[in-house]
C-alpha atoms as a PDB file:
ATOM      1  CA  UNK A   1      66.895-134.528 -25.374  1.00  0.00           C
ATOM      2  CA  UNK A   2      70.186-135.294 -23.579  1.00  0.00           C
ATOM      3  CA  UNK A   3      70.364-133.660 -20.445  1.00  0.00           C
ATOM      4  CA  UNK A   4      74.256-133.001 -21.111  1.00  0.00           C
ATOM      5  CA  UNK A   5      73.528-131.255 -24.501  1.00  0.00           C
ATOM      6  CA  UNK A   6      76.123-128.316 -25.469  1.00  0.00           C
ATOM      7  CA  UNK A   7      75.011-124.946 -24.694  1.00  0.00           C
ATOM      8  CA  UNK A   8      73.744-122.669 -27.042  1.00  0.00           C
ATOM      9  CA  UNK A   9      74.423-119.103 -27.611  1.00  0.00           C
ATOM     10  CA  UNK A  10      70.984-116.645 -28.506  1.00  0.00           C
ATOM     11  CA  UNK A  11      72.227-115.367 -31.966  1.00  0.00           C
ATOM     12  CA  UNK A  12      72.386-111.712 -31.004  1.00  0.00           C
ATOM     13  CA  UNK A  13      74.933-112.829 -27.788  1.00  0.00           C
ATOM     14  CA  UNK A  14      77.117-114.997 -30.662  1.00  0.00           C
ATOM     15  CA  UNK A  15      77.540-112.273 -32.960  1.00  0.00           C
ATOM     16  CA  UNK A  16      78.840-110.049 -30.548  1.00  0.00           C
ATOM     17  CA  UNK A  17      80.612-112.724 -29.270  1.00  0.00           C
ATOM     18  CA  UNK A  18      82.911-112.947 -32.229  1.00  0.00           C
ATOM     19  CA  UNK A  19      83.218-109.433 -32.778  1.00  0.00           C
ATOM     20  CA  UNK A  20      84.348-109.136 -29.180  1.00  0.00           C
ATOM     21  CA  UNK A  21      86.995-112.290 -29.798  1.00  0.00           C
ATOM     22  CA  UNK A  22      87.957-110.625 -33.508  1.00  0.00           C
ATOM     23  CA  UNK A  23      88.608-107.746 -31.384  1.00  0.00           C
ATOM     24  CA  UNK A  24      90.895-109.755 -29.229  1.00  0.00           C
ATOM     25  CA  UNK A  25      92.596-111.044 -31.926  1.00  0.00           C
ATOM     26  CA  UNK A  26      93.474-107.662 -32.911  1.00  0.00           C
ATOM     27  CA  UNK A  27      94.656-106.125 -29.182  1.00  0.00           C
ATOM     28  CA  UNK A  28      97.556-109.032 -29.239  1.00  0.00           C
ATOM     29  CA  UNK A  29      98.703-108.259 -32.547  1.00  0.00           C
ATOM     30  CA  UNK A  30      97.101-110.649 -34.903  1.00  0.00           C
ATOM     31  CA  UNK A  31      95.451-110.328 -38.037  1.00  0.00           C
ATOM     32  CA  UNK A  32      92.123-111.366 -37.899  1.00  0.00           C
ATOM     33  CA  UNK A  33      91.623-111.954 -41.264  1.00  0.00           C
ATOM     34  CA  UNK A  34      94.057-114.088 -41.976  1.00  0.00           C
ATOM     35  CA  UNK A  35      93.590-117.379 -42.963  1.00  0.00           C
ATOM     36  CA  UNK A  36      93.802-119.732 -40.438  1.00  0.00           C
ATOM     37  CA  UNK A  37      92.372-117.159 -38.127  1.00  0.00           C
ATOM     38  CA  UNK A  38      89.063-116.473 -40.389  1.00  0.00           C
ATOM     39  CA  UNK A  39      86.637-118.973 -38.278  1.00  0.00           C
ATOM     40  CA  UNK A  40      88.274-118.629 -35.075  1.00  0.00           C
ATOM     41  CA  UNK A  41      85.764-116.220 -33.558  1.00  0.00           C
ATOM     42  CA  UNK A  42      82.614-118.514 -34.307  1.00  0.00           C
ATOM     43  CA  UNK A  43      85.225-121.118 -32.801  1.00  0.00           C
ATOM     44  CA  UNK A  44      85.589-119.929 -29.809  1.00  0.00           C
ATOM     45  CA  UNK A  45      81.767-118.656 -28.726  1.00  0.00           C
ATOM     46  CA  UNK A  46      81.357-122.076 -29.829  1.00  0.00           C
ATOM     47  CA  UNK A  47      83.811-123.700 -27.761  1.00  0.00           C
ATOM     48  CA  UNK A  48      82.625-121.772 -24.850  1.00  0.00           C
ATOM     49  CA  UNK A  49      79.233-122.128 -25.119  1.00  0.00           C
ATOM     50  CA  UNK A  50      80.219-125.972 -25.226  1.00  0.00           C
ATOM     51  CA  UNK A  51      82.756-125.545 -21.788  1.00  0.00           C
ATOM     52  CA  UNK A  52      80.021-123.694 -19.357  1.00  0.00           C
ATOM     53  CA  UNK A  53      77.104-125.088 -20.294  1.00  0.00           C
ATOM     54  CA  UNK A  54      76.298-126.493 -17.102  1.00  0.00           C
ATOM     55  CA  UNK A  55      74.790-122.721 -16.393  1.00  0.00           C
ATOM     56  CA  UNK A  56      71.930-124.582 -18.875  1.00  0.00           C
ATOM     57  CA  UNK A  57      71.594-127.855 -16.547  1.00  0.00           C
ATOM     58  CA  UNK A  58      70.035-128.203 -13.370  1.00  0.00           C
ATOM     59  CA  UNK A  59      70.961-131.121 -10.607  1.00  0.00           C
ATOM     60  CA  UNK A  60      67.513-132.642 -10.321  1.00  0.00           C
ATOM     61  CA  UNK A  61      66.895-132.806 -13.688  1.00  0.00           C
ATOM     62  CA  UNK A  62      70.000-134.642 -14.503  1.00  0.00           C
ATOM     63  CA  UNK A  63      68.970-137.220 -11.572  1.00  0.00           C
ATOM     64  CA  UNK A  64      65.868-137.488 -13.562  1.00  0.00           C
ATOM     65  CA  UNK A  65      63.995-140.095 -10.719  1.00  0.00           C
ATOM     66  CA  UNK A  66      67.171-141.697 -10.601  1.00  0.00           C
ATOM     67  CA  UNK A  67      66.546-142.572  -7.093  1.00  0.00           C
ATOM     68  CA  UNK A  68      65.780-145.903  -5.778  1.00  0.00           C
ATOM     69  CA  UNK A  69      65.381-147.813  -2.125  1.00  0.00           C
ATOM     70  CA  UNK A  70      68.462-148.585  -0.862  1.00  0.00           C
ATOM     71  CA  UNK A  71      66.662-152.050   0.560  1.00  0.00           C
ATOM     72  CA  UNK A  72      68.603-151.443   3.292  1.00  0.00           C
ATOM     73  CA  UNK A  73      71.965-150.869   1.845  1.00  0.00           C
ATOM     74  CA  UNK A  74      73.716-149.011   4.597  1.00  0.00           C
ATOM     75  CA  UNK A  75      77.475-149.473   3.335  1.00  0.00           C
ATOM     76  CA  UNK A  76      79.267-146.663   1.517  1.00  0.00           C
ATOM     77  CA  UNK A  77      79.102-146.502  -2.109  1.00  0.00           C
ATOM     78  CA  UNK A  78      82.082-144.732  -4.257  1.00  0.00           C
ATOM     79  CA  UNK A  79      82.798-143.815  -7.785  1.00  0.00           C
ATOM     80  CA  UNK A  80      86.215-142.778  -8.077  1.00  0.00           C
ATOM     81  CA  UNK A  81      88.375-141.375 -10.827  1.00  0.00           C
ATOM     82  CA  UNK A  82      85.510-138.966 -12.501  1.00  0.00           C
ATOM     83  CA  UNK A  83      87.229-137.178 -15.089  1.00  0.00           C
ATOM     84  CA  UNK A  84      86.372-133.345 -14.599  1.00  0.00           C
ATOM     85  CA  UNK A  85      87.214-130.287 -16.728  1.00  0.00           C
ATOM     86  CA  UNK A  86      86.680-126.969 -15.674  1.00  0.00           C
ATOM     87  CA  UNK A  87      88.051-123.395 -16.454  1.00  0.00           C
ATOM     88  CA  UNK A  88      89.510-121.023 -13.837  1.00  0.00           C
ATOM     89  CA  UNK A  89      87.119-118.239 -13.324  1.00  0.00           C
ATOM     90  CA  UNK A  90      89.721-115.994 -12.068  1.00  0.00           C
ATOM     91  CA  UNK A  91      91.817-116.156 -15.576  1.00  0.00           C
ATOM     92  CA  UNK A  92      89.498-118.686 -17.927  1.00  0.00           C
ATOM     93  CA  UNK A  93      92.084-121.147 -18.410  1.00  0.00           C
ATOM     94  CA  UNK A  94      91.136-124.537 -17.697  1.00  0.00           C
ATOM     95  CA  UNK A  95      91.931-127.153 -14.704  1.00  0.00           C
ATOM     96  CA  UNK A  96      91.473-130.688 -14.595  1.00  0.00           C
ATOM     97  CA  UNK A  97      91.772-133.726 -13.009  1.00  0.00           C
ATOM     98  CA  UNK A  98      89.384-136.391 -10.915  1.00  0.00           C
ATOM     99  CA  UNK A  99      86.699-136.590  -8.700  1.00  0.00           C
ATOM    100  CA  UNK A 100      85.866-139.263  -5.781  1.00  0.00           C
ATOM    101  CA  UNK A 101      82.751-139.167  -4.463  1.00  0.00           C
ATOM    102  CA  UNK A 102      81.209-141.697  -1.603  1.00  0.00           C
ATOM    103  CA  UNK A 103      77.978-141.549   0.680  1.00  0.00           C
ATOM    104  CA  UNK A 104      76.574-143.779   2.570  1.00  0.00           C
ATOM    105  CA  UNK A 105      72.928-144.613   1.981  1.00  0.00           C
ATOM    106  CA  UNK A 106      69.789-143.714   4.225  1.00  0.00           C
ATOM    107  CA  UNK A 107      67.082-145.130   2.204  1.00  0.00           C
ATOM    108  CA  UNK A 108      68.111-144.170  -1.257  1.00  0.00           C
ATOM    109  CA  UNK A 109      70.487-144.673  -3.461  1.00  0.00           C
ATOM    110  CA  UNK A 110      71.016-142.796  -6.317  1.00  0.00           C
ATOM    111  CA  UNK A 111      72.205-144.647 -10.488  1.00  0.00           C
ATOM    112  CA  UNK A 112      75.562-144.576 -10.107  1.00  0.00           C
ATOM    113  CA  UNK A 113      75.613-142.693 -13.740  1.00  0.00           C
ATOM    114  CA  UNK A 114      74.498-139.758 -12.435  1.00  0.00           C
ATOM    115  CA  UNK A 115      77.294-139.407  -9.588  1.00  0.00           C
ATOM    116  CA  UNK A 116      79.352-138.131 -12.748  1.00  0.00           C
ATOM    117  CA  UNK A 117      76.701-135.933 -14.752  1.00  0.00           C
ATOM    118  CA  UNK A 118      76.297-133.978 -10.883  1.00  0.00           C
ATOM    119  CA  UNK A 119      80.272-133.319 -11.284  1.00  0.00           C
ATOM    120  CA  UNK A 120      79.572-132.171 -15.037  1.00  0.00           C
ATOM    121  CA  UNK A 121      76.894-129.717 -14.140  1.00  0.00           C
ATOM    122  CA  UNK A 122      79.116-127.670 -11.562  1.00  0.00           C
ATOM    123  CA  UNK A 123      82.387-128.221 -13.741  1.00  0.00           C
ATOM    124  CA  UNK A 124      81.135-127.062 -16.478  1.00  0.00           C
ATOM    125  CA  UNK A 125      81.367-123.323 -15.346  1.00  0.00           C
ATOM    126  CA  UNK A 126      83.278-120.732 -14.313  1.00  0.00           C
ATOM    127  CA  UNK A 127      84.904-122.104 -10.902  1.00  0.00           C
ATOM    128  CA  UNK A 128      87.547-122.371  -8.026  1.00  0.00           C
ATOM    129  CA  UNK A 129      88.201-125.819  -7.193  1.00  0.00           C
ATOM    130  CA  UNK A 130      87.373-124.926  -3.511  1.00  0.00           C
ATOM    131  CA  UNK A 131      83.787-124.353  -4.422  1.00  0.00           C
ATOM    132  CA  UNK A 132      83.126-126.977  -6.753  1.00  0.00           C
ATOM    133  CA  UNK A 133      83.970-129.527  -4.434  1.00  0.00           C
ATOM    134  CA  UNK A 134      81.602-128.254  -2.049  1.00  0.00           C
ATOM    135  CA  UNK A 135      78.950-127.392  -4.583  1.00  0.00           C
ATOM    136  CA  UNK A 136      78.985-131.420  -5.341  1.00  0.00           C
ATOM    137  CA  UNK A 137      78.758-132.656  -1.581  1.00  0.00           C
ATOM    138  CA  UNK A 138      75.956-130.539  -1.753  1.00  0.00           C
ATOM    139  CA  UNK A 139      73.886-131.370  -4.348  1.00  0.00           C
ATOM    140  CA  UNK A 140      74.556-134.620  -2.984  1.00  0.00           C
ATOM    141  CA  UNK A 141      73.292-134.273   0.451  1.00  0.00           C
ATOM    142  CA  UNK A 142      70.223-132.407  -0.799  1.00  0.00           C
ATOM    143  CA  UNK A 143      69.215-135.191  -3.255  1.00  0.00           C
ATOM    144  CA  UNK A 144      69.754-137.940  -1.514  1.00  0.00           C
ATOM    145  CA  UNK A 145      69.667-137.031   2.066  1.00  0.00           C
ATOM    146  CA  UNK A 146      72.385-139.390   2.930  1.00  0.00           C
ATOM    147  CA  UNK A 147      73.901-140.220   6.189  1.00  0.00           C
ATOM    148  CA  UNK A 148      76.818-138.617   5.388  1.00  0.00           C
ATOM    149  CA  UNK A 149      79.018-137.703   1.956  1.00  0.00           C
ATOM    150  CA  UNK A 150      82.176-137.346   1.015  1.00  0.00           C
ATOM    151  CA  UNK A 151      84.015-135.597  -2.221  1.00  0.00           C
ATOM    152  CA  UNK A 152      87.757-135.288  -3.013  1.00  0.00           C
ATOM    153  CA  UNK A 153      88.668-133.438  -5.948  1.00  0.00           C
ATOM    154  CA  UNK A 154      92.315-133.854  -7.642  1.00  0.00           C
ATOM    155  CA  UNK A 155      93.500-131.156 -10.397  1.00  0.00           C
ATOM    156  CA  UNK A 156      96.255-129.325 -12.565  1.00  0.00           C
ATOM    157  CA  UNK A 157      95.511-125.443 -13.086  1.00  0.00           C
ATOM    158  CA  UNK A 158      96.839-124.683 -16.068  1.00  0.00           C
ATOM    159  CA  UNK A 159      97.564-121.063 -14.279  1.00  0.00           C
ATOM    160  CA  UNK A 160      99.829-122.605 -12.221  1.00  0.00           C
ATOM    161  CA  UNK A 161     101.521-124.309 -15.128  1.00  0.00           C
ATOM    162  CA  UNK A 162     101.483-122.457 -18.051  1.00  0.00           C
ATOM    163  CA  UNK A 163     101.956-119.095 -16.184  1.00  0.00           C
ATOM    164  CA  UNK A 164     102.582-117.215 -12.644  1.00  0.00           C
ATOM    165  CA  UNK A 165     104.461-119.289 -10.915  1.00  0.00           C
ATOM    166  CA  UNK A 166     105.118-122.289 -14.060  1.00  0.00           C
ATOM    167  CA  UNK A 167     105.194-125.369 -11.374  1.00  0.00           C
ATOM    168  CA  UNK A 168     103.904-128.098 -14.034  1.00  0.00           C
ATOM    169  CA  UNK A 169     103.919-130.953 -11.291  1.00  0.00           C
ATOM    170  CA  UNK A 170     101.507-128.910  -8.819  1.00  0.00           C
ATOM    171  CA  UNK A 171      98.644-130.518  -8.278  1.00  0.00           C
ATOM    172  CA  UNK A 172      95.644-129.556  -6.057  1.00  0.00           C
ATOM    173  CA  UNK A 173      93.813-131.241  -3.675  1.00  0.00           C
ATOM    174  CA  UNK A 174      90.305-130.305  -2.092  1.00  0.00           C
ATOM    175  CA  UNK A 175      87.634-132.123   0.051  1.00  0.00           C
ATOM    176  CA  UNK A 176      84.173-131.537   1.659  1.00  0.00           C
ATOM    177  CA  UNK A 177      82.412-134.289   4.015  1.00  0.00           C
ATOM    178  CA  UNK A 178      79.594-134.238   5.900  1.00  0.00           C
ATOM    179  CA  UNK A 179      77.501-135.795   7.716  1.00  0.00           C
ATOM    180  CA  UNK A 180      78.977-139.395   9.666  1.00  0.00           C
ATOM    181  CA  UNK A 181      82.225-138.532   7.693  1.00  0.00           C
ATOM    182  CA  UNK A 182      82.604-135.533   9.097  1.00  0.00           C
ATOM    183  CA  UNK A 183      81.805-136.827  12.688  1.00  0.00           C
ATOM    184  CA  UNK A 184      82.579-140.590  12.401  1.00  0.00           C
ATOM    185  CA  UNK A 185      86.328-140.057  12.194  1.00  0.00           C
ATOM    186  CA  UNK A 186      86.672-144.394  11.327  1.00  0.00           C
ATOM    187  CA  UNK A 187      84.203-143.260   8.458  1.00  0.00           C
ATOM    188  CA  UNK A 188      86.284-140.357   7.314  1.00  0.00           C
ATOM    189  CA  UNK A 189      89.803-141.949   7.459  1.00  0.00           C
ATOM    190  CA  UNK A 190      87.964-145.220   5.218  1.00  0.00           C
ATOM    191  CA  UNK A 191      87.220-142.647   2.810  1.00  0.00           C
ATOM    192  CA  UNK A 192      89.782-140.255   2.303  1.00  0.00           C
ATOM    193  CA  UNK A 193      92.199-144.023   2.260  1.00  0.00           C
ATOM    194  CA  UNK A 194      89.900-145.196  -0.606  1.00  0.00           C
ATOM    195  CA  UNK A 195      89.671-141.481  -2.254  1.00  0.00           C
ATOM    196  CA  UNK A 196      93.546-141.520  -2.190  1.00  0.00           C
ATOM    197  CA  UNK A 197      93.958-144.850  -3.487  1.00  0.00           C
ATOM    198  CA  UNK A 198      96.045-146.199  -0.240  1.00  0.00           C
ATOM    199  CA  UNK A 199      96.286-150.132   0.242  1.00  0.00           C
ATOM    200  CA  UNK A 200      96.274-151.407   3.472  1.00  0.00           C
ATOM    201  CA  UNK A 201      99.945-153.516   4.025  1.00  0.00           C
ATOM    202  CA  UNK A 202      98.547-155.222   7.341  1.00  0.00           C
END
């Protein structure tokens, strides 16, 4: 079974999950019955059991003895540009954007596939950027037991852009390091240069 697969709702939790978005429906002055509105209530439990099912999925069994000597390896591995999609837990509307994530080895390395499935089990609930960030560096750490690590996160709020304050070009930035990059400062600057793209022009 895929680690990833979508959530599922117990069938006494979706039923009252529709009636609660039929309800909704209603309280903004739609008609629920109408028809392009009939199958929007099993829709959306659907949809949302789909967006937050990473309450379902645990870290170490989506590294699944992923973990292998590093045979010495002591350089810093990075994945950049991990799509992530994630909904606002203060009003449920969703943010996205990228992750980078680097670490540099201390014994084991982990498949580099699974650098991306740790960012899909956090994203895939009810967050603040803030805390997902940290919540990956984390896992991370724990799993791996690395000399240090390093995440950046990148993302549009759509309740920045669609409402509040409507800036559409805002975009949010958010990082947790630890370990030699938050001590090494040479270590730190390499990353955060790679995380943000930068070439060097000497």
């Amino acid at each position: 079974m895929d680690e990833l697969a979508p959530g599922r709702l117990a069938e006494s939790a979706d039923e009252e999950f529709r009636e609660t978005v039929r309800r909704q429906l209603e309280l903004i002055g739609e008609d629920p019955d109408r028809e392009g509105l009939l199958r929007t209530p099993q829709r959306v439990a659907t949809s949302l059991a789909w967006l937050t099912r990473g309450y379902e999925l645990d870290v170490h069994q989506v590294i699944n003895g992923a973990l292998f000597d590093s045979e010495g390896a002591t350089n810093m591995v990075m994945v950049r540009d991990i799509e992530l999609y994630s909904l606002c837990e203060h009003h449920m509307l969703p943010f996205f954007g990228k992750a980078h994530i680097a670490y540099i080895p201390d014994g084991k390395i982990v498949g580099l596939s699974k650098l991306p499935r740790i960012v899909e089990v956090f994203a895939r609930r009810l967050q603040v950027q803030e805390r997902l960030t940290e919540q990956i560096a984390g896992a991370i750490d724990e799993a791996l037991h690395p000399q240090g690590v390093g995440v950046v996160i990148e993302a549009y709020h759509l309740c920045m852009m669609m409402r509040g304050v409507e800036k559409q070009n805002s975009r949010t930035i958010t990082s947790a390091v630890r370990g030699l990059f938050r001590s090494d400062s040479r270590t730190r600057d390499e990353f955060l240069t790679l995380a943000h793209g930068q070439r060097s022009t000497g």
